[in-house]
C-alpha atoms as a PDB file:
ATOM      1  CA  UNK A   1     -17.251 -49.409 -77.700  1.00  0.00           C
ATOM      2  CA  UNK A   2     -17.209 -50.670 -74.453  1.00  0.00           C
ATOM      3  CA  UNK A   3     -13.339 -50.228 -73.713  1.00  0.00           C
ATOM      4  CA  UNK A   4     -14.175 -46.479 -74.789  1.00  0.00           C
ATOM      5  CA  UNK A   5     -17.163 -46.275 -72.810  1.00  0.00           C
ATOM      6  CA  UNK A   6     -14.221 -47.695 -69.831  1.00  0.00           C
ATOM      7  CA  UNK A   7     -12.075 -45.291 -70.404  1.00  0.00           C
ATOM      8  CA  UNK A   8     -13.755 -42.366 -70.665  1.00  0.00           C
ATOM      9  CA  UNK A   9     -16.024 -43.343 -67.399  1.00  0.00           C
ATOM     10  CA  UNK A  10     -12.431 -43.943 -65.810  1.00  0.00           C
ATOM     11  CA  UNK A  11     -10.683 -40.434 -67.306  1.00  0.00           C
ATOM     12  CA  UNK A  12     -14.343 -38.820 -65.640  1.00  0.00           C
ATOM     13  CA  UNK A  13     -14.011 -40.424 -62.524  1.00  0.00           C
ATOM     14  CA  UNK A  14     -10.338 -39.499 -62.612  1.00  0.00           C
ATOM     15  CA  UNK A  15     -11.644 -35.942 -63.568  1.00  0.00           C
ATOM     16  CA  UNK A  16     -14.131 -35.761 -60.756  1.00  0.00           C
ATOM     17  CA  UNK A  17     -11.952 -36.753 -57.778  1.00  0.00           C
ATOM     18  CA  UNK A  18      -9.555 -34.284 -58.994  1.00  0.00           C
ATOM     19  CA  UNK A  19     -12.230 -31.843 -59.168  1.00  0.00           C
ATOM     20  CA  UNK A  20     -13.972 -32.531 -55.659  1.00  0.00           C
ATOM     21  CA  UNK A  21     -10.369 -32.433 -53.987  1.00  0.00           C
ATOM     22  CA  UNK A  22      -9.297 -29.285 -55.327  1.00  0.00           C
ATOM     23  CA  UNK A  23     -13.273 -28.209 -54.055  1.00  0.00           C
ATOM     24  CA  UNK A  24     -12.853 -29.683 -50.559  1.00  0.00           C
ATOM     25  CA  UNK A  25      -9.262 -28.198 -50.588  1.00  0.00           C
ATOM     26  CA  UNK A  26     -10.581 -24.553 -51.273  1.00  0.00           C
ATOM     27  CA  UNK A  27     -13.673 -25.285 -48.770  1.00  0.00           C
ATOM     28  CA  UNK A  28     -11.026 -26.693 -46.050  1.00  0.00           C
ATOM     29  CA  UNK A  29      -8.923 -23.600 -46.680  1.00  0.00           C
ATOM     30  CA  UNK A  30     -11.798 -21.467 -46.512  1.00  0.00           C
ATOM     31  CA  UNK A  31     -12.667 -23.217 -43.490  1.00  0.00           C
ATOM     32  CA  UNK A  32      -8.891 -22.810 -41.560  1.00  0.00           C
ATOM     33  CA  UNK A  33      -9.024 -19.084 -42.715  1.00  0.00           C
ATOM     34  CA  UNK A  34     -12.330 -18.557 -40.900  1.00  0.00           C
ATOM     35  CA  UNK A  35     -11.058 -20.389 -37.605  1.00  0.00           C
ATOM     36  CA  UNK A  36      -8.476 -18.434 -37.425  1.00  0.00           C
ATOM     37  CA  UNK A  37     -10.199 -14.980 -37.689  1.00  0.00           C
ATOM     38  CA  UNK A  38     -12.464 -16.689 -35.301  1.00  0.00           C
ATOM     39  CA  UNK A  39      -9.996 -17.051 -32.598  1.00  0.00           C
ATOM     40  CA  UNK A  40      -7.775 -14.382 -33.044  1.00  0.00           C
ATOM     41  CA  UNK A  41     -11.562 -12.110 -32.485  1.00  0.00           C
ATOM     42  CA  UNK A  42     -12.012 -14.197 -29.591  1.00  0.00           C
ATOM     43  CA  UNK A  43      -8.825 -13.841 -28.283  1.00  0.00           C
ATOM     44  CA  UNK A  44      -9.150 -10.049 -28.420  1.00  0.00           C
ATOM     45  CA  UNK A  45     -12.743 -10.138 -26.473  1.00  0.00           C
ATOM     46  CA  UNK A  46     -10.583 -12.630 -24.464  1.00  0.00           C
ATOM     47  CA  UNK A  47      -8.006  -9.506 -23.840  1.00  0.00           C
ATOM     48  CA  UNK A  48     -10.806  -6.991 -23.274  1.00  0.00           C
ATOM     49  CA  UNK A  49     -12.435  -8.521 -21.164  1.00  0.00           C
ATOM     50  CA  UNK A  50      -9.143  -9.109 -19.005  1.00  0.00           C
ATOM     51  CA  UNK A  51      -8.565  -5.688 -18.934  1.00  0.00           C
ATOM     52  CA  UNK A  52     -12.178  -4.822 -18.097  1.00  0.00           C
ATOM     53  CA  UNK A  53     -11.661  -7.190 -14.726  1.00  0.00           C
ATOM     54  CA  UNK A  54      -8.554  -5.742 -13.831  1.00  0.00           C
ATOM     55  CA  UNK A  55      -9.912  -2.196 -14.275  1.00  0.00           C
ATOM     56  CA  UNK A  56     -12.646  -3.148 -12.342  1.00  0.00           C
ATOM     57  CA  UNK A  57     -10.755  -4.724  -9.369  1.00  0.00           C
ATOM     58  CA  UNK A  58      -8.746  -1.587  -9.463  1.00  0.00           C
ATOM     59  CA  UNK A  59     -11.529   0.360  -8.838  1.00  0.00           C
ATOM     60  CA  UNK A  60     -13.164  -1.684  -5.941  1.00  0.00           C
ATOM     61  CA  UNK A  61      -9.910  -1.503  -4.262  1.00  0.00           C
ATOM     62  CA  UNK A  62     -10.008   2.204  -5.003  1.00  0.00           C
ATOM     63  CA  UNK A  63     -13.648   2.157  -3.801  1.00  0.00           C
ATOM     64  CA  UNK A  64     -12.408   0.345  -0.338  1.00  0.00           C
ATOM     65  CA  UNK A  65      -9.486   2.442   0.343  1.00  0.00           C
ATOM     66  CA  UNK A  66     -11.664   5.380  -0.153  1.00  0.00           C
ATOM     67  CA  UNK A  67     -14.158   3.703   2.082  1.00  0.00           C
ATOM     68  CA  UNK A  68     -11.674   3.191   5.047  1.00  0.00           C
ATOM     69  CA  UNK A  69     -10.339   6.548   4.877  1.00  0.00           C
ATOM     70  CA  UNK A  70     -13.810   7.907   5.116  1.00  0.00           C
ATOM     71  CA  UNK A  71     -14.663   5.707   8.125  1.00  0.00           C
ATOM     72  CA  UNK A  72     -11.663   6.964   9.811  1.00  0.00           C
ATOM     73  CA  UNK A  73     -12.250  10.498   9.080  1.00  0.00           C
ATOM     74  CA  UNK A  74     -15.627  10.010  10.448  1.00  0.00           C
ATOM     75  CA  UNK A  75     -14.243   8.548  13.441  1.00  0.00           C
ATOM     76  CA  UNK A  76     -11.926  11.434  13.549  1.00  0.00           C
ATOM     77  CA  UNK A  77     -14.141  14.367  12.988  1.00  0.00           C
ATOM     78  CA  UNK A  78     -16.742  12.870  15.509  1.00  0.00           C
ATOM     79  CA  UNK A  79     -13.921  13.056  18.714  1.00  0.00           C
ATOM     80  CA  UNK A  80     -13.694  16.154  17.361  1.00  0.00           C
ATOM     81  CA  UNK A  81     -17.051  17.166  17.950  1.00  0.00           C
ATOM     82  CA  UNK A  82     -17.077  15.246  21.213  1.00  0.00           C
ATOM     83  CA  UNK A  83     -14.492  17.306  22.296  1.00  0.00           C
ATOM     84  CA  UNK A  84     -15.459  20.667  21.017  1.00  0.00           C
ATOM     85  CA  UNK A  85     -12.293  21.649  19.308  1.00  0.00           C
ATOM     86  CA  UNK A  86     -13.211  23.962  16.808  1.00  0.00           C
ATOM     87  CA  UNK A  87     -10.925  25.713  13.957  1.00  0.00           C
ATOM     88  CA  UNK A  88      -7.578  27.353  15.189  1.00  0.00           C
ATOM     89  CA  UNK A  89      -7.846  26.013  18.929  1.00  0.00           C
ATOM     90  CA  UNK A  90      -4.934  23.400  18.467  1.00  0.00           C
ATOM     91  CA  UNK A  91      -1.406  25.077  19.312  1.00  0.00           C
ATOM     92  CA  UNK A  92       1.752  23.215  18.639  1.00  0.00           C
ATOM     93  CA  UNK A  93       5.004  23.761  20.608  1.00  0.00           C
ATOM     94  CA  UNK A  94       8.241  22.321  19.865  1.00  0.00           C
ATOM     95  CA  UNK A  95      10.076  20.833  22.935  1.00  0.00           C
ATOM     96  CA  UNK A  96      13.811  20.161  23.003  1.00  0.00           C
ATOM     97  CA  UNK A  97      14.883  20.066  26.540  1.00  0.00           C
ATOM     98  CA  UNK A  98      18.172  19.497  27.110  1.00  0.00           C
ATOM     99  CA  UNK A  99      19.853  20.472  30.581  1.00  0.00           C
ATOM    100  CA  UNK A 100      21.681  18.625  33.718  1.00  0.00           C
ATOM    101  CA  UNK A 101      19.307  17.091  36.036  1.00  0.00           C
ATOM    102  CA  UNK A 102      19.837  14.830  39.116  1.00  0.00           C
ATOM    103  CA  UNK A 103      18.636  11.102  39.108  1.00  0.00           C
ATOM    104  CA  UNK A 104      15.277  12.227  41.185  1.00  0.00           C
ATOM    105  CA  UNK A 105      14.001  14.672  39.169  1.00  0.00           C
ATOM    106  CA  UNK A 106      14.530  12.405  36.021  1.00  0.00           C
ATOM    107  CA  UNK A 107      10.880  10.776  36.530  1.00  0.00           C
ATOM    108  CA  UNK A 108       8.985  14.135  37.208  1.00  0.00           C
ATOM    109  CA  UNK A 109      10.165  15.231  34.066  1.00  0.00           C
ATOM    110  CA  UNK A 110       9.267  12.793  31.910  1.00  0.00           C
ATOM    111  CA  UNK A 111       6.171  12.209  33.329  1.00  0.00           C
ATOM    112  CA  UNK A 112       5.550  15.924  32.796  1.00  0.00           C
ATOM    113  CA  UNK A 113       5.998  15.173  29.165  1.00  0.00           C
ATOM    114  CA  UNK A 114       3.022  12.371  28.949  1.00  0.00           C
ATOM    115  CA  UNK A 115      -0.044  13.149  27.377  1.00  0.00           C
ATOM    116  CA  UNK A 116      -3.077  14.437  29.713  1.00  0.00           C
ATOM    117  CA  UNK A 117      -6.223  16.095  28.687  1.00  0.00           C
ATOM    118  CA  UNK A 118      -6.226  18.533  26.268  1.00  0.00           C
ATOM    119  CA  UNK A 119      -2.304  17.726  25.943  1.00  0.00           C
ATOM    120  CA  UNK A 120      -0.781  15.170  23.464  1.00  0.00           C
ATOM    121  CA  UNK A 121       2.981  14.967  23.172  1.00  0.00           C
ATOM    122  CA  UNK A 122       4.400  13.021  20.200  1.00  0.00           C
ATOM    123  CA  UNK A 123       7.980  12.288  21.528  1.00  0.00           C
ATOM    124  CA  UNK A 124      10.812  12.275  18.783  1.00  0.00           C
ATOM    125  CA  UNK A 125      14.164  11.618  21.054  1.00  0.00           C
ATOM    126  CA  UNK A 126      15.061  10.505  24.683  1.00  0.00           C
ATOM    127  CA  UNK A 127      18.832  10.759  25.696  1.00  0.00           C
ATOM    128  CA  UNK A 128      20.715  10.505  28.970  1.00  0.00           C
ATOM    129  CA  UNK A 129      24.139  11.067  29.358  1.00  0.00           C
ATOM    130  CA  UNK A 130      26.811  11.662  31.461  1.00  0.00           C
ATOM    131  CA  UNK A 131      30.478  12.456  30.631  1.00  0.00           C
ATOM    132  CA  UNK A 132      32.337   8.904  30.524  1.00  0.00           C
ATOM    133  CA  UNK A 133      29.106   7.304  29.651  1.00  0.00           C
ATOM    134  CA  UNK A 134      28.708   4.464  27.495  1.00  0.00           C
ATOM    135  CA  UNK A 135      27.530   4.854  24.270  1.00  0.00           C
ATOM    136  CA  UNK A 136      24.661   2.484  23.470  1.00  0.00           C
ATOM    137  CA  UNK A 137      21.285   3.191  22.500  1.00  0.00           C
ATOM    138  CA  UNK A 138      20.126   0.509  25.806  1.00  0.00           C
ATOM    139  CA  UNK A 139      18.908   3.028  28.510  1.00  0.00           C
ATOM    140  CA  UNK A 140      19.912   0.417  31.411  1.00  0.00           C
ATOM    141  CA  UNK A 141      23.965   0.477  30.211  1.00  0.00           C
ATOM    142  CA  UNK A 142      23.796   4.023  29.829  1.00  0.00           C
ATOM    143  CA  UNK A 143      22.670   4.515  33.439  1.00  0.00           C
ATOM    144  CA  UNK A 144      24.778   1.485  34.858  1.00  0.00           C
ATOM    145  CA  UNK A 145      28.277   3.052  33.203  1.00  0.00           C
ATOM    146  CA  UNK A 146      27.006   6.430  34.619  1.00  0.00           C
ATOM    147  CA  UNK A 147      27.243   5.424  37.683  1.00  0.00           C
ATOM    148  CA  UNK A 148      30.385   4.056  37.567  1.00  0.00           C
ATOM    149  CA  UNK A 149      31.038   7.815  37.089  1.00  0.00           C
ATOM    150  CA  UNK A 150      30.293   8.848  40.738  1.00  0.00           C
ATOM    151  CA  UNK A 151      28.891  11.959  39.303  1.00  0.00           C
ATOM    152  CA  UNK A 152      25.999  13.682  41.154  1.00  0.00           C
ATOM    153  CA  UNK A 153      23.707  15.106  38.134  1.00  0.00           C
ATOM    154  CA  UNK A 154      23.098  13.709  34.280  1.00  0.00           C
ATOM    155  CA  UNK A 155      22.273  15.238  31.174  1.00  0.00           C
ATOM    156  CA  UNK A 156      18.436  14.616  30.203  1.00  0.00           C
ATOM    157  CA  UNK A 157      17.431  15.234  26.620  1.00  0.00           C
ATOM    158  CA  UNK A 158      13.968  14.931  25.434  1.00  0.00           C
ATOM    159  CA  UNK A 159      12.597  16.149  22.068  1.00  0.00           C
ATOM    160  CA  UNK A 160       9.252  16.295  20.344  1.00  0.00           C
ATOM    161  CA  UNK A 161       6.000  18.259  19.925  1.00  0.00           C
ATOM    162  CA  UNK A 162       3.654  19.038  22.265  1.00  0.00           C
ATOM    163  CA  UNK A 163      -0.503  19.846  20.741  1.00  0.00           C
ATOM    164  CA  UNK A 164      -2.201  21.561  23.126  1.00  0.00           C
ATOM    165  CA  UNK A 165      -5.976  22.344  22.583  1.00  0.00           C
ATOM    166  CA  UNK A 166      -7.502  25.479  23.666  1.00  0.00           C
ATOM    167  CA  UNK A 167     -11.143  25.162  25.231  1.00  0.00           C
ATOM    168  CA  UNK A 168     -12.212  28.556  25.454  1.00  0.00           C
ATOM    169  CA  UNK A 169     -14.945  30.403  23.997  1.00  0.00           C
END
């Protein structure tokens, strides 16, 4: 009875270690299964929350640039007021001068063509030539081959805008 008793106690055992693996192999599965859907949820929150940051860094960089462009226009709109320019008091004029001048009126000129108050030239091109003249974009050749020349007058070009603001009532 006893060698029964053996074997049956060993075929049980046998039974029951077959039985809790194949339990702690469906738990351990279960398990995996759940880590996974664990991470892959906090991977997403992981994503959103990414693209909650960047939206949000977006948006204080919006919020600055806005800023700056506000504290300019203030800045702006206060000279403004300082100097009484209302609506419709600003002319613009287009200047392109172009004519043959002699060497001494050259600085008269262009110092006519300098800002002062109430006038703001924005200069767009400055050109002297003379026939013969060198061709480089360097004032000081320009003039040093004209004179070479021996002529008596060059040919001053100047072009921009000129804003003028009107003060009256």
């Amino acid at each position: 009875m006893r060698s029964l008793f053996a074997k049956n106690s060993v075929t049980y055992a046998f039974a029951f270690l077959i039985l809790a693996s194949s339990v702690a192999l469906v738990l351990l599965a279960w398990q995996a299964l759940n880590a996974y859907h664990h991470e892959r949820d906090l991977s997403r929150q992981l994503l959103r929350v990414d693209q909650v940051v960047k939206n949000l860094e977006r948006q204080r960089s919006d919020h600055e640039s806005a800023r700056e462009f506000m504290a300019q226009a203030s800045g702006f709109v206060a000279k403004v007021k300082e100097l009484g320019i209302r609506s419709g008091q600003i002319n613009r004029y287009d200047i392109d001068f172009s004519q043959p001048v002699s060497v001494s009126k050259m600085p008269l000129l262009l110092e006519q063509s300098k800002s002062a108050n109430g006038r703001y030239y924005v200069p767009q091109s400055l050109r002297i030539s003379r026939e013969g003249m060198s061709m480089t974009n360097d004032i000081k050749t320009q003039l040093e081959s004209a004179v070479q020349q021996r002529h008596r007058g060059y040919n001053l070009s100047f072009g921009g805008n000129v804003f003028v603001v009107n003060h009256g009532n």
